[in-house]
C-alpha atoms as a PDB file:
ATOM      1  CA  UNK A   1      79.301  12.360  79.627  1.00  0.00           C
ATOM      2  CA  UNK A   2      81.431  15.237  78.957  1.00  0.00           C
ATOM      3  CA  UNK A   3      80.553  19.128  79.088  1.00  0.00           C
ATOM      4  CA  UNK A   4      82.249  21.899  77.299  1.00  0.00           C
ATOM      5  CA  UNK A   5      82.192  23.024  81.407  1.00  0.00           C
ATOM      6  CA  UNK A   6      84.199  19.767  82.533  1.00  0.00           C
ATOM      7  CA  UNK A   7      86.401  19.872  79.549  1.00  0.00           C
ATOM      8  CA  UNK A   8      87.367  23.199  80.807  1.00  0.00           C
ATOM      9  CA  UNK A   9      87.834  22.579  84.035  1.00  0.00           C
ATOM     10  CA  UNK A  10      90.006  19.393  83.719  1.00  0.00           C
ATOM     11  CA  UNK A  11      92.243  20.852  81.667  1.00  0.00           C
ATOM     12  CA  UNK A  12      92.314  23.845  83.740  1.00  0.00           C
ATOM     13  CA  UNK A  13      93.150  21.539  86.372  1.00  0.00           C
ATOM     14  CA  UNK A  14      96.158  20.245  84.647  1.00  0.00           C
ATOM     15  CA  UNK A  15      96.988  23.850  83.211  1.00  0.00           C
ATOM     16  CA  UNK A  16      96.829  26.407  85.903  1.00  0.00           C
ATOM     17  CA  UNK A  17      96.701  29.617  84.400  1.00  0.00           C
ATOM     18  CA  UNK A  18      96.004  28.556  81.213  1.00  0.00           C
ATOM     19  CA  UNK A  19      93.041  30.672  78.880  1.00  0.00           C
ATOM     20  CA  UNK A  20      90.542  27.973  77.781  1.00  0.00           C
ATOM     21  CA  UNK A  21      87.953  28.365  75.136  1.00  0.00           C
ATOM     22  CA  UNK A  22      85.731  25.247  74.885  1.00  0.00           C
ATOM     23  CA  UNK A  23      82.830  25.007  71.696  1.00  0.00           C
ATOM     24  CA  UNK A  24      80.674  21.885  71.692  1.00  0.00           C
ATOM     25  CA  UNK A  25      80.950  21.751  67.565  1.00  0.00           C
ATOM     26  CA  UNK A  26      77.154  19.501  67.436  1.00  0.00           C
ATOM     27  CA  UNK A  27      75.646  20.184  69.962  1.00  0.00           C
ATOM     28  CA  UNK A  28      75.755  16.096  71.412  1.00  0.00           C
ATOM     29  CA  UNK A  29      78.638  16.648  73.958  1.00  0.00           C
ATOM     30  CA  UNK A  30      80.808  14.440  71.613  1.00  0.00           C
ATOM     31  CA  UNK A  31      82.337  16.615  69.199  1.00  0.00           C
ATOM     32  CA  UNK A  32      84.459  19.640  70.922  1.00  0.00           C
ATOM     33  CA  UNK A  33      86.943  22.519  69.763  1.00  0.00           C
ATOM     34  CA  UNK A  34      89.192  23.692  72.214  1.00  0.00           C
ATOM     35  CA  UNK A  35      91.494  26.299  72.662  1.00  0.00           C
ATOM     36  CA  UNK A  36      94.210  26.337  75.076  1.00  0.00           C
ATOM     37  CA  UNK A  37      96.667  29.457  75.113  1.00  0.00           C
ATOM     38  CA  UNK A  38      99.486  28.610  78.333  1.00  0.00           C
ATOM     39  CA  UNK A  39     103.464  29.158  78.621  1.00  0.00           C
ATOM     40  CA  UNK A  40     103.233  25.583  79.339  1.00  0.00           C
ATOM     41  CA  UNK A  41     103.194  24.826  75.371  1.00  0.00           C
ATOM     42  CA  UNK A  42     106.699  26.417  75.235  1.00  0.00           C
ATOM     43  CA  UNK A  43     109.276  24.334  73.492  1.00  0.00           C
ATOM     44  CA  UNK A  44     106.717  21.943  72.271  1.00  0.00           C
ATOM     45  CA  UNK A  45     105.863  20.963  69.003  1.00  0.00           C
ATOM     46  CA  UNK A  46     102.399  20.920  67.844  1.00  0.00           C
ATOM     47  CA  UNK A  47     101.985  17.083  68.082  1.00  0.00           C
ATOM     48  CA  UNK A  48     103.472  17.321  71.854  1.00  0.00           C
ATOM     49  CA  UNK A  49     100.820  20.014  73.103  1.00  0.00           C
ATOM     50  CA  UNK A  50      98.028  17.689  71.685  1.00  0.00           C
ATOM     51  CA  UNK A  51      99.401  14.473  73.648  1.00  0.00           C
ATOM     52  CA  UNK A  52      99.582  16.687  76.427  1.00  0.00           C
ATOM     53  CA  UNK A  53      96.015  17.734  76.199  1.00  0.00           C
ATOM     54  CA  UNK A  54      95.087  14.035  74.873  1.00  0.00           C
ATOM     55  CA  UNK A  55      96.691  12.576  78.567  1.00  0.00           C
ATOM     56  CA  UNK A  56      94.873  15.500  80.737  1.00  0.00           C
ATOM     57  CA  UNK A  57      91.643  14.148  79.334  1.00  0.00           C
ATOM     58  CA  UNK A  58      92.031  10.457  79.535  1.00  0.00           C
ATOM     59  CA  UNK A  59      91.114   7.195  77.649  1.00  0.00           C
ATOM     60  CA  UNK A  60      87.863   8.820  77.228  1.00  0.00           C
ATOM     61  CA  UNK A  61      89.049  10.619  74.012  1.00  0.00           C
ATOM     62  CA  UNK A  62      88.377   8.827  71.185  1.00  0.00           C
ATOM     63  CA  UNK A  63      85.410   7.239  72.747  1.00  0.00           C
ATOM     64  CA  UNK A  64      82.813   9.880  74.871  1.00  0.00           C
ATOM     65  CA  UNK A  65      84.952  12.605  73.165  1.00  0.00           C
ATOM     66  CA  UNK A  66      84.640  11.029  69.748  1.00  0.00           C
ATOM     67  CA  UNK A  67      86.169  14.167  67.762  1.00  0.00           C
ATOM     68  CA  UNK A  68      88.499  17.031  69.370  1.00  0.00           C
ATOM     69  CA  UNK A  69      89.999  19.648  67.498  1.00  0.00           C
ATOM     70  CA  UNK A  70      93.207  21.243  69.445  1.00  0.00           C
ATOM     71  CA  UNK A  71      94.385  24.459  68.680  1.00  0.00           C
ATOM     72  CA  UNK A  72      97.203  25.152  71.341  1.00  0.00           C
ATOM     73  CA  UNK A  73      99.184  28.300  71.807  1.00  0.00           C
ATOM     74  CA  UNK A  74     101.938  30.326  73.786  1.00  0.00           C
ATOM     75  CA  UNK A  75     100.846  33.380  75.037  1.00  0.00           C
ATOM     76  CA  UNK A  76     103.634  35.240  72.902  1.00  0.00           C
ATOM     77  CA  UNK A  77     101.627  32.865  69.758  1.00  0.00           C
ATOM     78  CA  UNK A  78      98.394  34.612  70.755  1.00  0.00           C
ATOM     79  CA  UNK A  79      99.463  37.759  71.075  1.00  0.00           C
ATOM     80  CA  UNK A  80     101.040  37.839  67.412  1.00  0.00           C
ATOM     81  CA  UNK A  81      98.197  36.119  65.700  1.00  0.00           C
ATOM     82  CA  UNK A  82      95.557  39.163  67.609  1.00  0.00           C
ATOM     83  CA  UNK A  83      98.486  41.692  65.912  1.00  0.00           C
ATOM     84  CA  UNK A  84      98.008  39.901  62.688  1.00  0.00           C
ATOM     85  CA  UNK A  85      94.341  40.038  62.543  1.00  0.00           C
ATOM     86  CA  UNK A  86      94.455  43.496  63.532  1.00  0.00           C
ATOM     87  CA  UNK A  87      96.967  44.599  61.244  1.00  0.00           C
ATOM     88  CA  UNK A  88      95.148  42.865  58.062  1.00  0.00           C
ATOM     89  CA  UNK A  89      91.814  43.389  59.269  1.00  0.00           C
END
């Protein structure tokens, strides 16, 4: 079974450095959100950050981690979207 806790820390594994936000959507440790802001995203598209993240975690998504919603950043990403919401907000 997977925690938002081991979620983290496998993909923190993987992603040294990287700032991980895990939310268990349910409630039933099947159903996560995760957000992953790391340099290592740079260059890639969207779809290659979420194989990236999709290999870290195994064969196991899809079947203990029946639904995962990705959102995966740059830090340089982060940073504008923050200056967004604070310039709008």
């Amino acid at each position: 079974m997977w925690s938002k806790e081991k979620i983290q820390s496998v993909i923190q594994g993987a992603l040294a450095g990287a700032q991980i936000t895990v939310t268990d959507l349910t409630g039933t440790s099947d159903h996560f959100q995760v957000l992953i802001v790391t340099d290592e995203f740079e260059g890639l598209s969207s779809i290659q950050r979420h194989r990236k993240v999709y290999d870290i975690l195994g064969s196991d998504v899809g079947g203990a981690i029946h639904a995962l919603s990705l959102k995966t950043y740059t830090h340089q990403q982060w940073k504008k979207i923050h200056e967004e919401v604070q310039n709008h907000g």
